[in-house]
N, C-alpha and C. Protein backbone atom coordinates (compact mmCIF):
# COMPACT_ATOMS: atom_id res chain seq x y z
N UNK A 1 12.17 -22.18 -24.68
CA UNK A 1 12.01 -22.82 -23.39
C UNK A 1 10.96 -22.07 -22.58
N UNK A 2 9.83 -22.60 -22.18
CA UNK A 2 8.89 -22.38 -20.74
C UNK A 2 9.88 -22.14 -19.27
N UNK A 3 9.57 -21.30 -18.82
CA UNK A 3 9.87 -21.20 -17.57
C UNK A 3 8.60 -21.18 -16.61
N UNK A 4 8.57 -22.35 -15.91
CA UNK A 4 7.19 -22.25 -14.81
C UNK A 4 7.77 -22.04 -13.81
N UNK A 5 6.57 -20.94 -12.69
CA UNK A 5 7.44 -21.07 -11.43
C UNK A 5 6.13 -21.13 -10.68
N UNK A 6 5.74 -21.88 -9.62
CA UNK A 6 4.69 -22.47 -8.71
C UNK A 6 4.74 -21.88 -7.64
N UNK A 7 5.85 -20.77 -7.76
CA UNK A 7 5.71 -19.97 -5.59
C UNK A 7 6.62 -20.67 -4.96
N UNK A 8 6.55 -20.20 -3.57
CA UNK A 8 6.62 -21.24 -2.20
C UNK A 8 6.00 -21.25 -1.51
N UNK A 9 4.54 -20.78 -1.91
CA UNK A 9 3.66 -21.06 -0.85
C UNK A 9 3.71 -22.80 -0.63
N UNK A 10 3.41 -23.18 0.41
CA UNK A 10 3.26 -24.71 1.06
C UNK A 10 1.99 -25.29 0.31
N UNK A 11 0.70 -24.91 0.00
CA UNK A 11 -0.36 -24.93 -0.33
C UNK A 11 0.02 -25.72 -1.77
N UNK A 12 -0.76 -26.41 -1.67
CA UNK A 12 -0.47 -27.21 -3.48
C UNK A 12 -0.69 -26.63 -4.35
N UNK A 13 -0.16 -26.60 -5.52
CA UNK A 13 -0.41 -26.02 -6.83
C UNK A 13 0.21 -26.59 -8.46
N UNK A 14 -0.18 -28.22 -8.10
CA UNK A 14 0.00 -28.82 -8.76
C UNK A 14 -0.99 -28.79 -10.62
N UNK A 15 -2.42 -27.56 -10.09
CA UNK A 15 -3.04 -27.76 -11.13
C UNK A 15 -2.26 -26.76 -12.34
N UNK A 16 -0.95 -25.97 -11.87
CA UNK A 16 -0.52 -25.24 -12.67
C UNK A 16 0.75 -25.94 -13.18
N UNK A 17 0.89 -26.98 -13.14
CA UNK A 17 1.77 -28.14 -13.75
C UNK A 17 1.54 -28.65 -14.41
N UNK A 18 -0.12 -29.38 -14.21
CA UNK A 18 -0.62 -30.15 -14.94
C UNK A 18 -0.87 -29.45 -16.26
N UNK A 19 -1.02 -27.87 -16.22
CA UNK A 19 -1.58 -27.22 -17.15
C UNK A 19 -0.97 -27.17 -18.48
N UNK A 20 0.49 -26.55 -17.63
CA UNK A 20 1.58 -26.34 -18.79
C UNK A 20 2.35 -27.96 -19.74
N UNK A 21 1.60 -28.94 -18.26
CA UNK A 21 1.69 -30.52 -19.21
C UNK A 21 1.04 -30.75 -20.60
N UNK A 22 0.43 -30.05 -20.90
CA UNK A 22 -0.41 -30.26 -21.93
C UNK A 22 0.55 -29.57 -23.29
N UNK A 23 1.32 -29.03 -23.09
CA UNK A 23 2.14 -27.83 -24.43
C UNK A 23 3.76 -28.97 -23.95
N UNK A 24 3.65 -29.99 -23.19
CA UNK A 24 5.21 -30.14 -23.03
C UNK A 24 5.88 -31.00 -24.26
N UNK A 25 4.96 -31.57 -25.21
CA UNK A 25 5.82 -32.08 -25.89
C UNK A 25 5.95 -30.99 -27.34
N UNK A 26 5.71 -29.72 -27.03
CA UNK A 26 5.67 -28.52 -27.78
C UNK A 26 7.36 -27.84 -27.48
N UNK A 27 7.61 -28.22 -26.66
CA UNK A 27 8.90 -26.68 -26.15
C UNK A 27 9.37 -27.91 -24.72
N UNK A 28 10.60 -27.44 -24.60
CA UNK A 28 11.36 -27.57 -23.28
C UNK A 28 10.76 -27.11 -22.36
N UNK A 29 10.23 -27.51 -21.31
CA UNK A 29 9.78 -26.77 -19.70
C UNK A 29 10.78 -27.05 -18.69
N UNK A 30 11.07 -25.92 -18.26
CA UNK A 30 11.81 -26.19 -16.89
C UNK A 30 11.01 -25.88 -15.60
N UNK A 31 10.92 -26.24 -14.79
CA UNK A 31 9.76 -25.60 -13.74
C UNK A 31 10.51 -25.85 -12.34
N UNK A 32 9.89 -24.79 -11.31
CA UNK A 32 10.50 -24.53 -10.18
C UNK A 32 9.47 -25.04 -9.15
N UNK A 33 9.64 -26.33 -9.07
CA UNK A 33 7.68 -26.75 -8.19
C UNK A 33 7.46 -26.33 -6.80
N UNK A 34 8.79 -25.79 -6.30
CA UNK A 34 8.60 -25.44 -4.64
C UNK A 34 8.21 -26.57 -3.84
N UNK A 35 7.12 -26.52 -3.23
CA UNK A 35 6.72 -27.26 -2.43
C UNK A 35 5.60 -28.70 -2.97
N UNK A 36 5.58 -28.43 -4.23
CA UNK A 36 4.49 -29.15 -5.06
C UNK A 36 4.91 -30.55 -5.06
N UNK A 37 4.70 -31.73 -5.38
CA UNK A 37 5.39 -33.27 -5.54
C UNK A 37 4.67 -33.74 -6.93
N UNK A 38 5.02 -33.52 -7.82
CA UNK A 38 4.66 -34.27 -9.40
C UNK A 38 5.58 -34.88 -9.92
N UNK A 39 5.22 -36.50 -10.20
CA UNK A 39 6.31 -36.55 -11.06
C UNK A 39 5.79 -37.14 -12.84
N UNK A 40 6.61 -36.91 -13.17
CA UNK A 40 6.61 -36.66 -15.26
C UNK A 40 8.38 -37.03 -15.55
N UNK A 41 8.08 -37.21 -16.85
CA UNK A 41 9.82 -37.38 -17.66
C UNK A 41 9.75 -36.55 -18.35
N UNK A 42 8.36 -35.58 -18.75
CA UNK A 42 7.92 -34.66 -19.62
C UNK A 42 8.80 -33.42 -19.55
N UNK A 43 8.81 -33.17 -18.15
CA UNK A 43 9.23 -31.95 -17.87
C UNK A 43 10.71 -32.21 -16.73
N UNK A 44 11.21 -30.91 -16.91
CA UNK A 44 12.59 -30.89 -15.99
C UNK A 44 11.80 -29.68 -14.79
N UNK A 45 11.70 -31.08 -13.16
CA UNK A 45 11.08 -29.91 -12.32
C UNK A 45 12.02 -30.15 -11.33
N UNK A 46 12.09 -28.92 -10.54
CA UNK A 46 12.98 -28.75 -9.52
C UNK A 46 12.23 -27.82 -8.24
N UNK A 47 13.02 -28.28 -7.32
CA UNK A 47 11.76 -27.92 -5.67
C UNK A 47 11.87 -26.23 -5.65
N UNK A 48 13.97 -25.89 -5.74
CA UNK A 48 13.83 -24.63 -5.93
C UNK A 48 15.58 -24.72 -6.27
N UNK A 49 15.71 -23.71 -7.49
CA UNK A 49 16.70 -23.06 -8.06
C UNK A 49 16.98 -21.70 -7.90
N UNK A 50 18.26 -21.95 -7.19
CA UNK A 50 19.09 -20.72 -7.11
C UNK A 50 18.90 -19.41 -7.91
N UNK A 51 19.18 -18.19 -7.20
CA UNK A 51 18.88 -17.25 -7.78
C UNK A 51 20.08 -16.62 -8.64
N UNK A 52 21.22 -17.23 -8.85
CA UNK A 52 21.83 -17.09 -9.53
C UNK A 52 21.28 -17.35 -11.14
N UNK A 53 21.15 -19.10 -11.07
CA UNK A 53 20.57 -19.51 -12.14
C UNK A 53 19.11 -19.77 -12.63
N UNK A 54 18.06 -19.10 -11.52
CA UNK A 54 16.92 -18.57 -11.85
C UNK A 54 17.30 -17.36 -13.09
N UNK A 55 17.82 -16.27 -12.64
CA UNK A 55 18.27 -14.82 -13.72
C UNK A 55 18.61 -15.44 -15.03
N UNK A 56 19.59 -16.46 -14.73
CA UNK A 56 19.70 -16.91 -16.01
C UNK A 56 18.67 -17.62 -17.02
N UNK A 57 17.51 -18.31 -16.69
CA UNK A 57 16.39 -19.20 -17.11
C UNK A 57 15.33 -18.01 -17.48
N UNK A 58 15.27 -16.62 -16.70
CA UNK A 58 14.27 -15.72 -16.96
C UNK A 58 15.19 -15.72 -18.44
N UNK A 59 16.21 -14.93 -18.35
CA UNK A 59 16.97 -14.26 -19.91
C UNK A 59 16.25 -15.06 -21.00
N UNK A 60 16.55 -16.71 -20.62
CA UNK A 60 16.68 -17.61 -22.08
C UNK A 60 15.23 -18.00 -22.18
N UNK A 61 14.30 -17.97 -21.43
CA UNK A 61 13.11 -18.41 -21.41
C UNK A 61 12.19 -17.18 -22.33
N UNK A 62 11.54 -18.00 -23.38
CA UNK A 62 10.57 -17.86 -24.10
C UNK A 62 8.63 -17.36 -23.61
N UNK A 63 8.81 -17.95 -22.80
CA UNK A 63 7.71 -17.85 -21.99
C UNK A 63 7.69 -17.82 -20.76
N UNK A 64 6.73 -16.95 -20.01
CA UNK A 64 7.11 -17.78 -18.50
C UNK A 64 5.58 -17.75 -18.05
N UNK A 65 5.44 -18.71 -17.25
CA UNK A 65 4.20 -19.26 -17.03
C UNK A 65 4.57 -19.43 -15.27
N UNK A 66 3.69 -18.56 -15.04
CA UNK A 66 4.13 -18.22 -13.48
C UNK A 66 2.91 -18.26 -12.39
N UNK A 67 3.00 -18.46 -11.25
CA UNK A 67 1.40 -18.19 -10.10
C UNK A 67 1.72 -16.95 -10.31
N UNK A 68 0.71 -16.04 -9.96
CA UNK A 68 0.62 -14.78 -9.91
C UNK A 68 0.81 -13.31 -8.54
N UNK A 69 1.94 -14.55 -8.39
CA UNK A 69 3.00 -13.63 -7.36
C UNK A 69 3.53 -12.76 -7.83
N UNK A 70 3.46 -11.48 -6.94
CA UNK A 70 4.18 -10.12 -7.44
C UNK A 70 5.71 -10.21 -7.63
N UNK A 71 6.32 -10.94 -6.92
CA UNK A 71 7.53 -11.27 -7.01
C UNK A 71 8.11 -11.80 -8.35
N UNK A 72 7.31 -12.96 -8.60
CA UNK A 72 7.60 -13.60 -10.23
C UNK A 72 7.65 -13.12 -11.59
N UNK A 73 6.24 -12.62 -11.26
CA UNK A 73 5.80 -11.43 -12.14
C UNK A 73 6.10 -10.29 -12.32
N UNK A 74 6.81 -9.79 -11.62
CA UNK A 74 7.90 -8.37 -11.48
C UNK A 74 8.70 -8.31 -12.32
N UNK A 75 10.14 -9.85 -11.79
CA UNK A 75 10.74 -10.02 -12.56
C UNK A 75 10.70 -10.46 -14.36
N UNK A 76 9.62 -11.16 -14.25
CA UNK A 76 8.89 -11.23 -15.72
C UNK A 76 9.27 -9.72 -16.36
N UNK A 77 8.11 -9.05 -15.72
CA UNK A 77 8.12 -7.74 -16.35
C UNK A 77 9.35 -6.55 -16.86
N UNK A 78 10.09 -6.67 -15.69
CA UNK A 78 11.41 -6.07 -15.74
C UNK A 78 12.11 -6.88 -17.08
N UNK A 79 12.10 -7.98 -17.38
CA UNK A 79 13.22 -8.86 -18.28
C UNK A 79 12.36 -9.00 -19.95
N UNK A 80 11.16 -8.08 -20.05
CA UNK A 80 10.87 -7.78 -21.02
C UNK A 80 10.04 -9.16 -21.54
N UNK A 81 9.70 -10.01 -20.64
CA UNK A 81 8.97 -11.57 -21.02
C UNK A 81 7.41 -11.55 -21.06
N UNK A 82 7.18 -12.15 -21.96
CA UNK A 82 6.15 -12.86 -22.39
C UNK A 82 5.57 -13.43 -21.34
N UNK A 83 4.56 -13.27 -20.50
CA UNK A 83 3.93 -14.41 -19.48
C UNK A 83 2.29 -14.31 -19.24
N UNK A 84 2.43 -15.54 -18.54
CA UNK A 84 1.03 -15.91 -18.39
C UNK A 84 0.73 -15.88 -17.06
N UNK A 85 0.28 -15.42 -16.50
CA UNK A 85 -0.03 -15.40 -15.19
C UNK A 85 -1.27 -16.35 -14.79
N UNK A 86 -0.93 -17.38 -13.92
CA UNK A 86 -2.22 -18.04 -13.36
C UNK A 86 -2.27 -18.55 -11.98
N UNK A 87 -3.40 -17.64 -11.49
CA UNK A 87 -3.43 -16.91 -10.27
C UNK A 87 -3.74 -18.37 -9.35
N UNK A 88 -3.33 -18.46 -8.03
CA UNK A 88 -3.55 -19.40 -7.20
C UNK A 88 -5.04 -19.13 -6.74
N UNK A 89 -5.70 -19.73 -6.34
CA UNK A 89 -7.77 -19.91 -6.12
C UNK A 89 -7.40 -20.08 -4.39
N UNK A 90 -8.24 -19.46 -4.32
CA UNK A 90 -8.86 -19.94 -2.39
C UNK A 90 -9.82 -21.06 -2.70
N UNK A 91 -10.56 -21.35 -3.66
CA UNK A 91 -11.13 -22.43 -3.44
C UNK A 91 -11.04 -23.43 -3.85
N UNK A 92 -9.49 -23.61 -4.63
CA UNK A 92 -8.53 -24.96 -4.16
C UNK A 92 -7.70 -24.91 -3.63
N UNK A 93 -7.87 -24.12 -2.60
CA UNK A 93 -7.36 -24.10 -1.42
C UNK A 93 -5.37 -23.80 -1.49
N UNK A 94 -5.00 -23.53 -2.91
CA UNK A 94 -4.09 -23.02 -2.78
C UNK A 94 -3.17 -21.67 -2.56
N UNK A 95 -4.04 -20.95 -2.20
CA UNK A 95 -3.70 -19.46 -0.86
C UNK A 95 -4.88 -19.34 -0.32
N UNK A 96 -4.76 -18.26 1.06
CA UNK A 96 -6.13 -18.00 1.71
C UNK A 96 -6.37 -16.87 1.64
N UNK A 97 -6.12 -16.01 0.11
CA UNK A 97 -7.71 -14.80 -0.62
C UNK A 97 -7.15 -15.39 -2.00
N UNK A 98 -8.10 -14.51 -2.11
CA UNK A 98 -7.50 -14.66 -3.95
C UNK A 98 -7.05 -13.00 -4.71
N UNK A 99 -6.34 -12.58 -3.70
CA UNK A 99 -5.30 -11.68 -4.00
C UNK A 99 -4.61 -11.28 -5.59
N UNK A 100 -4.31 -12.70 -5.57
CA UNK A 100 -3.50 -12.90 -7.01
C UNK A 100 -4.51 -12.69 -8.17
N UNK A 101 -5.59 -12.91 -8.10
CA UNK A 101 -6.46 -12.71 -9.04
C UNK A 101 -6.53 -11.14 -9.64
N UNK A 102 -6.44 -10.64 -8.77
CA UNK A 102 -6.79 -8.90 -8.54
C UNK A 102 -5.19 -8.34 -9.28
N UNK A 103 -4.27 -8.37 -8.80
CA UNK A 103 -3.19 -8.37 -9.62
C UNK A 103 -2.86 -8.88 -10.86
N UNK A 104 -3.12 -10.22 -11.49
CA UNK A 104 -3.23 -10.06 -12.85
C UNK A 104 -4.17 -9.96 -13.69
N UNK A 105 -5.29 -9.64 -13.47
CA UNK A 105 -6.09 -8.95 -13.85
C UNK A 105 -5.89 -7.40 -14.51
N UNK A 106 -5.69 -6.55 -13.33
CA UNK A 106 -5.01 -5.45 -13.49
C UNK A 106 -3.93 -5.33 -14.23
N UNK A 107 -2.78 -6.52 -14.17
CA UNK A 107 -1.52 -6.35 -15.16
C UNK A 107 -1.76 -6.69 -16.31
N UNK A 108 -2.95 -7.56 -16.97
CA UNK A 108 -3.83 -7.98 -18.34
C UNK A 108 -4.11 -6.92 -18.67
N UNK A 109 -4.99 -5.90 -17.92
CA UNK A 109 -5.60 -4.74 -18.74
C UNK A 109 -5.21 -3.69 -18.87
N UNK A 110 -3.57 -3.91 -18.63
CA UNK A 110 -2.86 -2.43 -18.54
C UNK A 110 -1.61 -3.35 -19.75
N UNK A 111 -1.92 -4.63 -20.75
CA UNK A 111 -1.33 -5.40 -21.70
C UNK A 111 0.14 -5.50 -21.49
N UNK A 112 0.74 -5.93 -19.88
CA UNK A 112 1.71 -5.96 -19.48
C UNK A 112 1.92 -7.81 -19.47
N UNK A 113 0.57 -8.41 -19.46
CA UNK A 113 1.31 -10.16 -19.26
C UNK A 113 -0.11 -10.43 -19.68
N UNK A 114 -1.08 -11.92 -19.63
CA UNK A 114 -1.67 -12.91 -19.92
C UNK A 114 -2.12 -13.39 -19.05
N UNK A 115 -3.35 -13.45 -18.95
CA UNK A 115 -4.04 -14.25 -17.19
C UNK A 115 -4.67 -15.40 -18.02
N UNK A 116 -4.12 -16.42 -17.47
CA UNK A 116 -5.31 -17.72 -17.25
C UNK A 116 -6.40 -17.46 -16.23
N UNK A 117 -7.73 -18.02 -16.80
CA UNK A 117 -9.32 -17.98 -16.11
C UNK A 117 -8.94 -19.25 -15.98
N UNK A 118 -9.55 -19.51 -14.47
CA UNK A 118 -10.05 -20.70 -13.99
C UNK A 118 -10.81 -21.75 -15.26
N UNK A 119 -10.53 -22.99 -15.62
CA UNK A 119 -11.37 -23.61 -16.44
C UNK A 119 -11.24 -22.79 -18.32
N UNK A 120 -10.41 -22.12 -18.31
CA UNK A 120 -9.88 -21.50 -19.93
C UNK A 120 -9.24 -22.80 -20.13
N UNK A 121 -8.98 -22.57 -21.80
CA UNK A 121 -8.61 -23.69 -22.56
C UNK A 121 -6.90 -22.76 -22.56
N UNK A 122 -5.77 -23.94 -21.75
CA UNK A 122 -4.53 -23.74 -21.64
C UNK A 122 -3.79 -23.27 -23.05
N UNK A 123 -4.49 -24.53 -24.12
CA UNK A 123 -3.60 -24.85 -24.90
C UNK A 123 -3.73 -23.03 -26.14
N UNK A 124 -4.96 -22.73 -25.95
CA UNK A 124 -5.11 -21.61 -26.72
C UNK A 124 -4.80 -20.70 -26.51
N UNK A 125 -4.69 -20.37 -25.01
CA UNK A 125 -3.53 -19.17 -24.08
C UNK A 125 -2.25 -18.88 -24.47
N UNK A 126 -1.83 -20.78 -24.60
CA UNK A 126 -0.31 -20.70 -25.27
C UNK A 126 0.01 -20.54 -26.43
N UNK A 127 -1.04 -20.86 -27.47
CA UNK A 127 -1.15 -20.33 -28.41
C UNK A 127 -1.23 -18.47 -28.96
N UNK A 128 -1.86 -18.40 -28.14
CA UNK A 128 -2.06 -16.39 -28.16
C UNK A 128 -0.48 -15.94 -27.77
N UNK A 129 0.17 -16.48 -26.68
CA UNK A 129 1.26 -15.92 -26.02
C UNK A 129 2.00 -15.96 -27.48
N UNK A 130 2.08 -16.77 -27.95
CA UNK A 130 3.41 -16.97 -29.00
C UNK A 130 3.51 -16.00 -29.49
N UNK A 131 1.91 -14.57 -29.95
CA UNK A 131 1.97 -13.77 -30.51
C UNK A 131 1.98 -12.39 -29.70
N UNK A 132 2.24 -12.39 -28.33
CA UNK A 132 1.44 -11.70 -27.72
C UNK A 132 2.87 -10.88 -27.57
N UNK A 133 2.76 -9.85 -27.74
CA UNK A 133 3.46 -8.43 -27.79
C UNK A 133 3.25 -7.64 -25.93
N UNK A 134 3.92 -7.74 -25.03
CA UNK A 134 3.54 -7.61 -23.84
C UNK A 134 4.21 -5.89 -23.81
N UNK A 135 3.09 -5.50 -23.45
CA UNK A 135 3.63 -3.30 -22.99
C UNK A 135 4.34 -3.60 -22.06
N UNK A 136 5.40 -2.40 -22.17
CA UNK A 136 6.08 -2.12 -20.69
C UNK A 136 5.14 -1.82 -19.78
N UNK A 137 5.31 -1.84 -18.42
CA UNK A 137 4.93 -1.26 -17.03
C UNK A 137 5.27 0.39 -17.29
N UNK A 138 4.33 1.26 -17.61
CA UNK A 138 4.64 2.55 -18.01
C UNK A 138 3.32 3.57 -17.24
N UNK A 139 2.61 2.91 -16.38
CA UNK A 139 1.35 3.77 -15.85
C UNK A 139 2.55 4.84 -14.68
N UNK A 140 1.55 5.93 -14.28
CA UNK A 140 2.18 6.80 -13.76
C UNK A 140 2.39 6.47 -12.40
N UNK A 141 3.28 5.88 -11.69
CA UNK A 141 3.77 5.31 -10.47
C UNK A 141 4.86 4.26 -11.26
N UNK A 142 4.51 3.13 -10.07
CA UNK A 142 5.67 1.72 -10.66
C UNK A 142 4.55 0.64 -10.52
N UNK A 143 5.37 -0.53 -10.62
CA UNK A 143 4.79 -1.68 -10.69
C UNK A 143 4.58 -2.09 -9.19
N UNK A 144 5.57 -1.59 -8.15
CA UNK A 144 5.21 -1.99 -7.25
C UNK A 144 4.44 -1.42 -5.89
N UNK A 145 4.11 -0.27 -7.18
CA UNK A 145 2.92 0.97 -6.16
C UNK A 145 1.43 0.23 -6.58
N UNK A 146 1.44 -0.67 -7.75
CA UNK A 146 0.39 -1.30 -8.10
C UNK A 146 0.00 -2.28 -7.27
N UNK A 147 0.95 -3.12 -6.97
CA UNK A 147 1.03 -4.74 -6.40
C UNK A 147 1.19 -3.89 -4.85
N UNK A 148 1.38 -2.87 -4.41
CA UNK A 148 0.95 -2.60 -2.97
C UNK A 148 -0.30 -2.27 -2.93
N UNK A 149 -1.29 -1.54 -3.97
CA UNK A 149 -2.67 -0.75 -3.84
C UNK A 149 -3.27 -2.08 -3.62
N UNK A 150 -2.70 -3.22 -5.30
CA UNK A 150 -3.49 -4.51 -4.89
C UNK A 150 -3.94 -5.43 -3.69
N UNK A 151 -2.67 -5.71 -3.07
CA UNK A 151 -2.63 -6.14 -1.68
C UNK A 151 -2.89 -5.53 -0.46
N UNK A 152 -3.46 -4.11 -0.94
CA UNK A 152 -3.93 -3.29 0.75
C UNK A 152 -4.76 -3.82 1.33
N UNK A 153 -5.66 -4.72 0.47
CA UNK A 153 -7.34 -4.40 0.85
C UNK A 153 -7.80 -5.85 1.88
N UNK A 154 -6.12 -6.72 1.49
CA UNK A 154 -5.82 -8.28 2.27
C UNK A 154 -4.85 -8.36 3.57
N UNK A 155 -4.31 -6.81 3.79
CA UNK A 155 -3.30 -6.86 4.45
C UNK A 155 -4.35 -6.06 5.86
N UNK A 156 -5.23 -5.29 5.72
CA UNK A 156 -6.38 -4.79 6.92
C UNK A 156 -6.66 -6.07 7.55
């Protein structure tokens, strides 16, 4: 099973729905669309699920295909998952920096998760993940001394 999760930012981010549409008749998707409005029979989406039975969907989920919120991606990391990170754009206007970029970037080259590039071919991403062996978070600090250095430079 895919686990997608879209944020809560208000800002649309429907192109990270459409994305993981492309692998849905591959695997079960469950997705958490927040504030997003898509509708499909493809996929099982929901606005927002409890954090009870979020914990539970990280455990059983195979993949997780997440915006590249520190929050999402944390928990990714902590639960030993496979993910893809694909970062929300300022210039579709779904956050205002592109913050998120800078964070999985950094978590790609330290082979902790998987970044989608703007305009990459989805289906071959998901293809790599199947094999993709993700490192622990093991640099000398934590994960969330990282995702604070990341976000200093947006928070001035």
């Amino acid at each position: 099973m895919i686990l997608v999760l879209c944020g809560t930012q208000k800002q649309d981010f429907t192109r990270l729905i459409r994305l993981v549409e492309q692998v849905a008749n591959r695997e079960e998707i469950i997705i958490q669309a927040g504030h997003n409005h898509y509708e499909t029979d493809k996929m099982k989406l929901f606005s927002f699920i409890p954090n009870d039975e979020m914990e539970k969907l990280y455990q059983q989920a195979s993949l997780i295909v997440t915006h590249a919120g520190a929050g999402s991606i944390l928990q990714g990391v902590k639960n030993h998952k496979k993910i893809i990170a694909v970062p929300r754009l300022k210039k579709y206007h779904e956050h205002v920096n592109d913050h998120q970029i800078e964070l999985a970037t950094k978590l790609e080259q330290l082979g902790c998760i998987l970044t989608y590039q703007d305009g990459e071919d989805f289906i071959s991403l998901y293809e790599k993940a199947k094999t993709f062996n993700p490192l622990p978070f093991n640099q000398k600090g934590n994960i969330e001394g990282l995702i604070d250095q990341s976000l200093e430079k947006y928070l001035k």
